[in-house]
PDB file of N, CA and C in Angstrom:
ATOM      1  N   UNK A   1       4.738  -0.143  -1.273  1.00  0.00           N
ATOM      2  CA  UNK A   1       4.771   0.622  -0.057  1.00  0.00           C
ATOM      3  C   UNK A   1       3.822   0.016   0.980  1.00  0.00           C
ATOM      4  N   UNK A   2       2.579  -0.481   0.685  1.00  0.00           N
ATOM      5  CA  UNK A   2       1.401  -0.594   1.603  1.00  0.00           C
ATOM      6  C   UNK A   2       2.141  -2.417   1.875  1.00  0.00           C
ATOM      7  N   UNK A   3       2.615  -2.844   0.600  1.00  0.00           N
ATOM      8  CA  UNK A   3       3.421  -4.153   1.301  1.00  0.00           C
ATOM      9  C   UNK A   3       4.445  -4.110   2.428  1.00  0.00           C
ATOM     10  N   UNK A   4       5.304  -3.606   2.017  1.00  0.00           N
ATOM     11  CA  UNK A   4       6.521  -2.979   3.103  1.00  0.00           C
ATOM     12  C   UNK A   4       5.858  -2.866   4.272  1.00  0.00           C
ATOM     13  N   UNK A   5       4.858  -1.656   4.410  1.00  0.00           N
ATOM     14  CA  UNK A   5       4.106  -1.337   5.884  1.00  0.00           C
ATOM     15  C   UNK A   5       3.475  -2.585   6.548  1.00  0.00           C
ATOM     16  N   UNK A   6       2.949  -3.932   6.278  1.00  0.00           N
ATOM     17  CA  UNK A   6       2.185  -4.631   6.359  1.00  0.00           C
ATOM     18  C   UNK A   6       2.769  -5.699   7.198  1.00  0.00           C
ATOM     19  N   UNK A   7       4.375  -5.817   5.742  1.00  0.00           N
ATOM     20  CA  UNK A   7       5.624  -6.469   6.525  1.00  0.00           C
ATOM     21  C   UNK A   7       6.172  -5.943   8.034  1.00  0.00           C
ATOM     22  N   UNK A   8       6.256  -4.415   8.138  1.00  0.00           N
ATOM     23  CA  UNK A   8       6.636  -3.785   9.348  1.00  0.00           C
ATOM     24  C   UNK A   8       5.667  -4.262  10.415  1.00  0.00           C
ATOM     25  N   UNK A   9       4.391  -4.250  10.256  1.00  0.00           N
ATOM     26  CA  UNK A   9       3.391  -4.070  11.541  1.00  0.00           C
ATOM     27  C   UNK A   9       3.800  -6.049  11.798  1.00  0.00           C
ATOM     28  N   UNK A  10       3.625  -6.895  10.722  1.00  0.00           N
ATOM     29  CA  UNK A  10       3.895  -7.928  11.510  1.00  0.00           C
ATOM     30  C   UNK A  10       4.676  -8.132  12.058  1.00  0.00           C
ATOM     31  N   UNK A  11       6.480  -7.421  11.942  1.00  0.00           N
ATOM     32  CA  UNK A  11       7.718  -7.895  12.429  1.00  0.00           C
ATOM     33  C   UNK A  11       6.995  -7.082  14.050  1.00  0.00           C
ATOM     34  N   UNK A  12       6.562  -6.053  14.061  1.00  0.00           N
ATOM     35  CA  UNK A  12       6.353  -5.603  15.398  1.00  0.00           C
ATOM     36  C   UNK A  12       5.524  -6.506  16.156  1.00  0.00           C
ATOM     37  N   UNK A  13       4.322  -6.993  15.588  1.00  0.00           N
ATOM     38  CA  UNK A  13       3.258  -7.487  16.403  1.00  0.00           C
ATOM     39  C   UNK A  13       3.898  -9.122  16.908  1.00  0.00           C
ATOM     40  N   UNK A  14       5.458  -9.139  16.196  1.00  0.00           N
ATOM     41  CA  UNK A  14       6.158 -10.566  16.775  1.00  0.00           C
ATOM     42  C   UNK A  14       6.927  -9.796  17.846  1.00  0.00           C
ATOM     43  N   UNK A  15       7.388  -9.276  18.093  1.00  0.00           N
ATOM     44  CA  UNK A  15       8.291  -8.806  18.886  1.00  0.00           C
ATOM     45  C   UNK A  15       7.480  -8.402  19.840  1.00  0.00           C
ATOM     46  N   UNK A  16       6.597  -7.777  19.757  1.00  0.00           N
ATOM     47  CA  UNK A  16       5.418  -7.401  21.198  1.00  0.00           C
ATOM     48  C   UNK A  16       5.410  -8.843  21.635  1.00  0.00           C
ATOM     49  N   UNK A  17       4.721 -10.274  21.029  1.00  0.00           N
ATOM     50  CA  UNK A  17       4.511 -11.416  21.098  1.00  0.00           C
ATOM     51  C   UNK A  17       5.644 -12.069  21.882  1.00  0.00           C
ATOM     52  N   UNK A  18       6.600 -11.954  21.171  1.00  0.00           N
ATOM     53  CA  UNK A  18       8.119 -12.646  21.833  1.00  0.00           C
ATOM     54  C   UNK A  18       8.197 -12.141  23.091  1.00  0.00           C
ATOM     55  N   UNK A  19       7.993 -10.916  23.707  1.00  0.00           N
ATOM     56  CA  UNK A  19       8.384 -10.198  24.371  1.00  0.00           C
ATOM     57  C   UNK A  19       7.269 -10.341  26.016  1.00  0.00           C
ATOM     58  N   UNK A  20       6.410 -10.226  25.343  1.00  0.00           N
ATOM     59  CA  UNK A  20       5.137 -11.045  26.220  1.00  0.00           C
ATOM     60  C   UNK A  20       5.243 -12.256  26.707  1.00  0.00           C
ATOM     61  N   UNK A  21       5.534 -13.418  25.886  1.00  0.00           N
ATOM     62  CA  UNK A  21       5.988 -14.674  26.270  1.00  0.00           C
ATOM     63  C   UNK A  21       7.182 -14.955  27.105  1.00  0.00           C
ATOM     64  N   UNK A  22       7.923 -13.855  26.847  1.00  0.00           N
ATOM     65  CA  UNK A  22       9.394 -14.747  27.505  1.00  0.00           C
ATOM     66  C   UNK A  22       9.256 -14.172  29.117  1.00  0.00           C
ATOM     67  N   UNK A  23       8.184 -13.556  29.428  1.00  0.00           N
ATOM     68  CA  UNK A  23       7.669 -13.342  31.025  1.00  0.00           C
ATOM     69  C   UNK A  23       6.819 -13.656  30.922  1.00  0.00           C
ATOM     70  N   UNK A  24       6.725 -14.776  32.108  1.00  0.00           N
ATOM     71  CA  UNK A  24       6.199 -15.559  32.710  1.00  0.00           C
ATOM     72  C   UNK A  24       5.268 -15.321  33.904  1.00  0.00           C
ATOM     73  N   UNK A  25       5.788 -14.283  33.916  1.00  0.00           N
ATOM     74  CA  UNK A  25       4.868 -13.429  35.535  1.00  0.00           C
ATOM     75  C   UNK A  25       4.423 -11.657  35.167  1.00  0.00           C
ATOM     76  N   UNK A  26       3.004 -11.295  35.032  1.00  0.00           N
ATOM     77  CA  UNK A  26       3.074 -10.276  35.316  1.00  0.00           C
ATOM     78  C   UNK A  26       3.628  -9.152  35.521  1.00  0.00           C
ATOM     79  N   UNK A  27       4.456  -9.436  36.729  1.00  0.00           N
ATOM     80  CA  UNK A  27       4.652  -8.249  37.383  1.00  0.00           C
ATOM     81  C   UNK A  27       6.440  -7.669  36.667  1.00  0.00           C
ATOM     82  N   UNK A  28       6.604  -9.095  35.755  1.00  0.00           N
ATOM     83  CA  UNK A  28       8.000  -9.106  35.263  1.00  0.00           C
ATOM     84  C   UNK A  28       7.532  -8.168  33.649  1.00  0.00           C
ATOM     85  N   UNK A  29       6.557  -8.072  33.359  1.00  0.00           N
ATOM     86  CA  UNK A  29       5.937  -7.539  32.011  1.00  0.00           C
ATOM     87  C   UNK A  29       5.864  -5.943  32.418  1.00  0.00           C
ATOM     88  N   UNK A  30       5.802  -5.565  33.485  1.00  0.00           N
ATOM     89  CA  UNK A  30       5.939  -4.521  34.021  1.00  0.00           C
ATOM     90  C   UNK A  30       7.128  -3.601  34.228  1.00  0.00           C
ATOM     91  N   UNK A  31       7.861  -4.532  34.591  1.00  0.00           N
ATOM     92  CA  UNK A  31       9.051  -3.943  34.790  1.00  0.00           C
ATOM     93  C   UNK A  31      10.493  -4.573  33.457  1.00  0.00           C
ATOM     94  N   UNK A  32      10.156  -5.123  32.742  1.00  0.00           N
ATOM     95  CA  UNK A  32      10.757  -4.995  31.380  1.00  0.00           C
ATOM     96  C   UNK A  32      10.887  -3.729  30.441  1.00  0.00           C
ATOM     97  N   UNK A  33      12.180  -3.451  30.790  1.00  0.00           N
ATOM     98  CA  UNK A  33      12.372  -2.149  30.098  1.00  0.00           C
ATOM     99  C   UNK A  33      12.736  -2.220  28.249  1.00  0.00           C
ATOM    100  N   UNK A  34      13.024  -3.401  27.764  1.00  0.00           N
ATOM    101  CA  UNK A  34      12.823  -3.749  26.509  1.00  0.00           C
ATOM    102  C   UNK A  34      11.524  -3.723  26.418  1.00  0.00           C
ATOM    103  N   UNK A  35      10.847  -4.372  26.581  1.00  0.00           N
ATOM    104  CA  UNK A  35       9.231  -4.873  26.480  1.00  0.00           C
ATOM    105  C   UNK A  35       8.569  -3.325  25.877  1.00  0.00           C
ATOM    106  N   UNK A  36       8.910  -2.706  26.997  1.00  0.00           N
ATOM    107  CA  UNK A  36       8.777  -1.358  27.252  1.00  0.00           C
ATOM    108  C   UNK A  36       8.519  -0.169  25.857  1.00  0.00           C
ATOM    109  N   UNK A  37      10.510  -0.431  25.675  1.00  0.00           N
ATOM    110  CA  UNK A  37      10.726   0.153  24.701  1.00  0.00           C
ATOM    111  C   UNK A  37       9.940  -0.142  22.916  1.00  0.00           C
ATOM    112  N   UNK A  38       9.717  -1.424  23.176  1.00  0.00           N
ATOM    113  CA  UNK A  38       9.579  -1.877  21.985  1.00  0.00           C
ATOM    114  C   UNK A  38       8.142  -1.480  21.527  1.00  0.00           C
ATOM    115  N   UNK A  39       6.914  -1.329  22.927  1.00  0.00           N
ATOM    116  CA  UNK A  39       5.889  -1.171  23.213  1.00  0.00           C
ATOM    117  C   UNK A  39       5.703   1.086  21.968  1.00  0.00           C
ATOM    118  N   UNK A  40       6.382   1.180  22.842  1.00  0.00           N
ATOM    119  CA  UNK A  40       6.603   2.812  22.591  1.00  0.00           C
ATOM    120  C   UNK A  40       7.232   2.867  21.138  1.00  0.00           C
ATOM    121  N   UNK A  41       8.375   2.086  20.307  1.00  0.00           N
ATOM    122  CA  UNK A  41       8.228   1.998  19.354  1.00  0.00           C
ATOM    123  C   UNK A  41       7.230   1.558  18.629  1.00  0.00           C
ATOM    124  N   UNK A  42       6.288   0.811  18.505  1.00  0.00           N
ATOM    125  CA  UNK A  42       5.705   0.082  17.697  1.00  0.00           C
ATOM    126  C   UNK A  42       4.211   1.107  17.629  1.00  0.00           C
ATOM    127  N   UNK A  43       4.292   2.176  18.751  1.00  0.00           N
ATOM    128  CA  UNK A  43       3.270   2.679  18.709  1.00  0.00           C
ATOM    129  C   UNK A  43       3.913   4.042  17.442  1.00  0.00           C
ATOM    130  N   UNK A  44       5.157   4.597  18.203  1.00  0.00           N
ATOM    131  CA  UNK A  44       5.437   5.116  16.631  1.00  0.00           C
ATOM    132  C   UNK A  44       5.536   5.066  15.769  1.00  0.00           C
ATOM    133  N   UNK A  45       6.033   4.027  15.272  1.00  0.00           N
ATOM    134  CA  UNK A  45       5.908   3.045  13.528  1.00  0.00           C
ATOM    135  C   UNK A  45       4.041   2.657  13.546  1.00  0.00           C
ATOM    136  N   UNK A  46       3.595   2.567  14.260  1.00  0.00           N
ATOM    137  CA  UNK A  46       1.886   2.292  13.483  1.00  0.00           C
ATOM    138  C   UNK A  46       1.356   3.880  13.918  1.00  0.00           C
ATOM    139  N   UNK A  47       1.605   5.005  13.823  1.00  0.00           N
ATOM    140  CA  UNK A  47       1.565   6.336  13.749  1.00  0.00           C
ATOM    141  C   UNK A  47       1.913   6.801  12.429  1.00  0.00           C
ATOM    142  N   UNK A  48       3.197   6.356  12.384  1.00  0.00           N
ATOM    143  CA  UNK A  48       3.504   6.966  10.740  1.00  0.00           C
ATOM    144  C   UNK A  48       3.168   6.107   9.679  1.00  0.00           C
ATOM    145  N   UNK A  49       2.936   5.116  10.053  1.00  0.00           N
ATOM    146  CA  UNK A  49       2.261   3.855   9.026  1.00  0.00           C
ATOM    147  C   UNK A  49       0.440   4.378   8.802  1.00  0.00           C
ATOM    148  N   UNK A  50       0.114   5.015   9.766  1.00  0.00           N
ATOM    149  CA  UNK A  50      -1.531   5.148   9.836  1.00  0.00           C
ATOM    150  C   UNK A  50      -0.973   6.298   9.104  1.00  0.00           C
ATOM    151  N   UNK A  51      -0.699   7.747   8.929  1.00  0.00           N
ATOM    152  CA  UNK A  51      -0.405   8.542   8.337  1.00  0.00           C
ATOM    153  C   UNK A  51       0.180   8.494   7.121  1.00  0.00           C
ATOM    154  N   UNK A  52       1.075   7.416   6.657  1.00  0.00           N
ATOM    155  CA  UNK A  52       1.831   6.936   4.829  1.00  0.00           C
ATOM    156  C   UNK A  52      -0.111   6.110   4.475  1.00  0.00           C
ATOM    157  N   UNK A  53      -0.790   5.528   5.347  1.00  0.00           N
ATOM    158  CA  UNK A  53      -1.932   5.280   4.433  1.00  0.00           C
ATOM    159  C   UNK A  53      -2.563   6.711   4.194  1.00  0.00           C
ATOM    160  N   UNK A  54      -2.732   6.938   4.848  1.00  0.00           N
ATOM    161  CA  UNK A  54      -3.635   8.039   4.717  1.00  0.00           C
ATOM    162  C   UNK A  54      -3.697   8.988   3.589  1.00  0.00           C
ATOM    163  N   UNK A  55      -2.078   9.394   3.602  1.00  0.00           N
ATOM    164  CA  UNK A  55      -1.363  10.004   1.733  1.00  0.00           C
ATOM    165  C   UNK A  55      -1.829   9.272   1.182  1.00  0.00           C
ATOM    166  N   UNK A  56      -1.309   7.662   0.699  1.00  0.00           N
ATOM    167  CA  UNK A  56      -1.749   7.015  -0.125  1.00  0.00           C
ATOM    168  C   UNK A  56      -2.650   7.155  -0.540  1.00  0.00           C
ATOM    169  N   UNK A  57      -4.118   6.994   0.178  1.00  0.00           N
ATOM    170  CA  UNK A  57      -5.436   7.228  -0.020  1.00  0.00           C
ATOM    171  C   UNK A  57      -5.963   7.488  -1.155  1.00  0.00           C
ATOM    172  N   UNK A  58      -5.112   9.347  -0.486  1.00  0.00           N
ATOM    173  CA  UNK A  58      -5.372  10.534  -1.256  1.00  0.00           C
ATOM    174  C   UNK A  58      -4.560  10.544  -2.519  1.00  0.00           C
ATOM    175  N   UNK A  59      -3.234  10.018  -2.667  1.00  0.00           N
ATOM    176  CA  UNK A  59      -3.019   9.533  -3.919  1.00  0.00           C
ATOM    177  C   UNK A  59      -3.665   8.577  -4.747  1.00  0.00           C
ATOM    178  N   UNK A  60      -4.137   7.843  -4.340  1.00  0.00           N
ATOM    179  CA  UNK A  60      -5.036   7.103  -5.419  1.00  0.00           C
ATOM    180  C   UNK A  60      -6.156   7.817  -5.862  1.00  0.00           C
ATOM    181  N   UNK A  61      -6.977   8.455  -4.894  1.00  0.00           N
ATOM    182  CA  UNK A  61      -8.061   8.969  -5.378  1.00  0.00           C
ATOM    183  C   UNK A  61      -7.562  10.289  -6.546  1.00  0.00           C
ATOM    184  N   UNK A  62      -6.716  10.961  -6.325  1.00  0.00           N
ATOM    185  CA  UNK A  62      -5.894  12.185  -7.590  1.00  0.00           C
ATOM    186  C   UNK A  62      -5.652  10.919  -8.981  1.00  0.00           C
ATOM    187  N   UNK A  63      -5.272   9.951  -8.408  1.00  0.00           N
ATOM    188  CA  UNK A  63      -4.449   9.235 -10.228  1.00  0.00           C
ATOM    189  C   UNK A  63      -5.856   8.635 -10.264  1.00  0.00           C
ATOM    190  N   UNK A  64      -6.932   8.075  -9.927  1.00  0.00           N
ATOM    191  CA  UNK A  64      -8.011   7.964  -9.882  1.00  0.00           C
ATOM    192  C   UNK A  64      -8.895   8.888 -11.152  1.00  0.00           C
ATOM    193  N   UNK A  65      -8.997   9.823 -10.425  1.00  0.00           N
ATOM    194  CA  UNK A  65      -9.127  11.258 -11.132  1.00  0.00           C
ATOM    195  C   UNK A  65      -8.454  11.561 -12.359  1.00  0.00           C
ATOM    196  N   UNK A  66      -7.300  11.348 -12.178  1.00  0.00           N
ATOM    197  CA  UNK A  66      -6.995  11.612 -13.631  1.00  0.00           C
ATOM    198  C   UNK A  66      -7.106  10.523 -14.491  1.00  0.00           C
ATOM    199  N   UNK A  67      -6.976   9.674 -14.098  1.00  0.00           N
ATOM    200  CA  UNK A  67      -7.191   8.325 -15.052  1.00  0.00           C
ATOM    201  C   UNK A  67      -8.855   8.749 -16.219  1.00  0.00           C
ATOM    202  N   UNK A  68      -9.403   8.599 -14.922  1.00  0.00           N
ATOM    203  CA  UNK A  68     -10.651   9.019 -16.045  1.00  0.00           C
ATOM    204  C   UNK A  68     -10.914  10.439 -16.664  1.00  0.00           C
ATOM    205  N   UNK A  69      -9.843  11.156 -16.598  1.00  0.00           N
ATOM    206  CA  UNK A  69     -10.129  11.879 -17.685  1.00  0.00           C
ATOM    207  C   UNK A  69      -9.289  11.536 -18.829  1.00  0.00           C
ATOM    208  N   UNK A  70      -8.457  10.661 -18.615  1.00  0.00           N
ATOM    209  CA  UNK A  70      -7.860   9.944 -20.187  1.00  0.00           C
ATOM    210  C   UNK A  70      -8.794   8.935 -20.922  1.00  0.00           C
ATOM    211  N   UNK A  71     -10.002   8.986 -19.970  1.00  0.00           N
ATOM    212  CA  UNK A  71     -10.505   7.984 -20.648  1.00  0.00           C
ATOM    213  C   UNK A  71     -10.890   8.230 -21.958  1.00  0.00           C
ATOM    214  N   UNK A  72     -11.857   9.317 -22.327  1.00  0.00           N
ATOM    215  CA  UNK A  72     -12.253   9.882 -23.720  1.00  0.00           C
ATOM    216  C   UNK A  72     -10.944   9.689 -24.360  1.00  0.00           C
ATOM    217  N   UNK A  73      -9.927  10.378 -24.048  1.00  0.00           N
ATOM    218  CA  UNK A  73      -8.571   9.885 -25.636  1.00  0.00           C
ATOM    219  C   UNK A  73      -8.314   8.321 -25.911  1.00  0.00           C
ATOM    220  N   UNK A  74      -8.419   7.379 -24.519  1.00  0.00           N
ATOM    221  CA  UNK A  74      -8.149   6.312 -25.012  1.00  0.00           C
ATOM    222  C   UNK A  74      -9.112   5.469 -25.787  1.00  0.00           C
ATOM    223  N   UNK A  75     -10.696   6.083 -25.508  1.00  0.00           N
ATOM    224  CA  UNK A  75     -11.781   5.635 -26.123  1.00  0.00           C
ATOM    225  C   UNK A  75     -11.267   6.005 -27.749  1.00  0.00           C
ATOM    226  N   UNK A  76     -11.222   7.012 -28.103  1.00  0.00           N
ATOM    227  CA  UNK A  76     -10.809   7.789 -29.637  1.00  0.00           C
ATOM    228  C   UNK A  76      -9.606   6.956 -30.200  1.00  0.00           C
ATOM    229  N   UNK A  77      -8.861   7.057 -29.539  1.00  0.00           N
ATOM    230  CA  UNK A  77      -7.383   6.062 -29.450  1.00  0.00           C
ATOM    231  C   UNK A  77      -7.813   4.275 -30.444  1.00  0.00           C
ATOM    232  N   UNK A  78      -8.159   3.798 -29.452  1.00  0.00           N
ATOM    233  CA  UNK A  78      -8.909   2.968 -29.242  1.00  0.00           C
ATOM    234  C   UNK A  78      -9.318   2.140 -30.857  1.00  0.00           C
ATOM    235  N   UNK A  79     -10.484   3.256 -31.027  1.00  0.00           N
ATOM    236  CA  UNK A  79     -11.372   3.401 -32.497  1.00  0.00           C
ATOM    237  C   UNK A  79     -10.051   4.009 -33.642  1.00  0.00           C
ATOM    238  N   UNK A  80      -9.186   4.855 -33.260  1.00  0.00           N
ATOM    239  CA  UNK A  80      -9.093   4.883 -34.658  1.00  0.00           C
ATOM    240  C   UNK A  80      -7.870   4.066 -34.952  1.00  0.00           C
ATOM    241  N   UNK A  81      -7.423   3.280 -33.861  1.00  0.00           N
ATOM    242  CA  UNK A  81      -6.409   1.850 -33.738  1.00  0.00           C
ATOM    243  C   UNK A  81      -6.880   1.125 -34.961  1.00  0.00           C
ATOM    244  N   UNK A  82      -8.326   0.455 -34.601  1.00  0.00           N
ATOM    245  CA  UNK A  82      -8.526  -1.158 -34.991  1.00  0.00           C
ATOM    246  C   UNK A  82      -9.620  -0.206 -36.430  1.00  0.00           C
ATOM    247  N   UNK A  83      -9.608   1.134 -36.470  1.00  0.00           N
ATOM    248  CA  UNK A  83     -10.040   1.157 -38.022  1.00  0.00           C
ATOM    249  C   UNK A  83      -9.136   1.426 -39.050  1.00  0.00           C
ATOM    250  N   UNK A  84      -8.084   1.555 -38.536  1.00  0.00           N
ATOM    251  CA  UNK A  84      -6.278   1.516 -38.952  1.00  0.00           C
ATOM    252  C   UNK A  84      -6.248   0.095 -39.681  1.00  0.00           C
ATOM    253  N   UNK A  85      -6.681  -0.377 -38.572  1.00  0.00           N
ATOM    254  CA  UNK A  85      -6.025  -2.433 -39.173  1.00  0.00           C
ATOM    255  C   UNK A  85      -7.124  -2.766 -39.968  1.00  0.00           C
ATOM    256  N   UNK A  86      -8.509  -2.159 -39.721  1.00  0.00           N
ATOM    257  CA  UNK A  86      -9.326  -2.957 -40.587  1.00  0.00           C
ATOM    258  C   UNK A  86      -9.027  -2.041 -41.760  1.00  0.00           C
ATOM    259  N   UNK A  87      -8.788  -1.087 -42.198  1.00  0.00           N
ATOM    260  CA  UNK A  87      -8.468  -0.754 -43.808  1.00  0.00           C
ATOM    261  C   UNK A  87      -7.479  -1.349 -44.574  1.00  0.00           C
ATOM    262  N   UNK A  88      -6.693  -2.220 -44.030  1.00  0.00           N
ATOM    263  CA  UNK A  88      -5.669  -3.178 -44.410  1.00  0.00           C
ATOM    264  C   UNK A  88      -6.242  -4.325 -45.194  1.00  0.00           C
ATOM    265  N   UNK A  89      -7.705  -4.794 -44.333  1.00  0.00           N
ATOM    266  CA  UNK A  89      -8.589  -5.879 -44.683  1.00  0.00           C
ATOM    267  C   UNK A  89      -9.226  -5.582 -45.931  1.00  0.00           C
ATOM    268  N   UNK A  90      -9.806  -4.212 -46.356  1.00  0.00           N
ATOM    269  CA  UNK A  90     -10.200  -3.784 -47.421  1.00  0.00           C
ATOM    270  C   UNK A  90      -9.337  -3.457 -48.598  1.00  0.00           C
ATOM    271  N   UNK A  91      -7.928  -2.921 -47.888  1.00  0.00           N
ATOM    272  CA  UNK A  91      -7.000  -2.961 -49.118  1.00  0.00           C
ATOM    273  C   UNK A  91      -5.654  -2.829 -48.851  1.00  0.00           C
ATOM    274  N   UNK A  92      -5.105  -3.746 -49.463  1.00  0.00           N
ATOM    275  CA  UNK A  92      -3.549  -3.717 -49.017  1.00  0.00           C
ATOM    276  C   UNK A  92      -3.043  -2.597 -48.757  1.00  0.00           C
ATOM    277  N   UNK A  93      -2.971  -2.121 -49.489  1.00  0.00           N
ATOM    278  CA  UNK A  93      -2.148  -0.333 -50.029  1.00  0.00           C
ATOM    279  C   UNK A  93      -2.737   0.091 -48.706  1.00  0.00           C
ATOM    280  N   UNK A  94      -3.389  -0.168 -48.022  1.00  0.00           N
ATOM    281  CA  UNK A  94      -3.520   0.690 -46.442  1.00  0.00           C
ATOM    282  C   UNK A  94      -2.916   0.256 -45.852  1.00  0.00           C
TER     283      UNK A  94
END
């Protein structure tokens, strides 16, 4: 998602670019009603792009959160894994 958005802001910040360049004069940057438009889009797409981070954020910090409270089972997990395999070392029949 935060790739996608990243991809979006550059396709815009070319098209502002393109759009800038292909007037040559001022006063023609002014009165470009593409230019314009594209200007007023790009401010809405980095509006809802500043707002999808912002969720995000707050989603990471919740799976964040929960992550470490799995931590204690995977610690336990963990230990009684590799004392599983080492009773094998002591005797087959395990």
């Amino acid at each position: 998602m935060n790739a996608r958005n990243a991809k979006i802001l550059v396709e815009i910040e070319d098209k502002i670019l393109n759009g800038l360049t292909k007037n040559e004069k001022i006063s023609d940057i002014l009165e470009d009603d593409e230019l314009i438009n594209i200007l007023e889009e790009s401010k809405t797409t980095s509006d809802e792009i500043k707002r999808s981070l912002a969720e995000s954020e707050v989603t990471e910090k919740e799976i964040d959160t929960t992550r470490e409270l799995f931590r204690p089972v995977a610690y336990r997990a963990s230990v009684l894994f590799f004392t599983i395999i080492d009773l094998a070392a002591i005797d087959p029949m395990y």
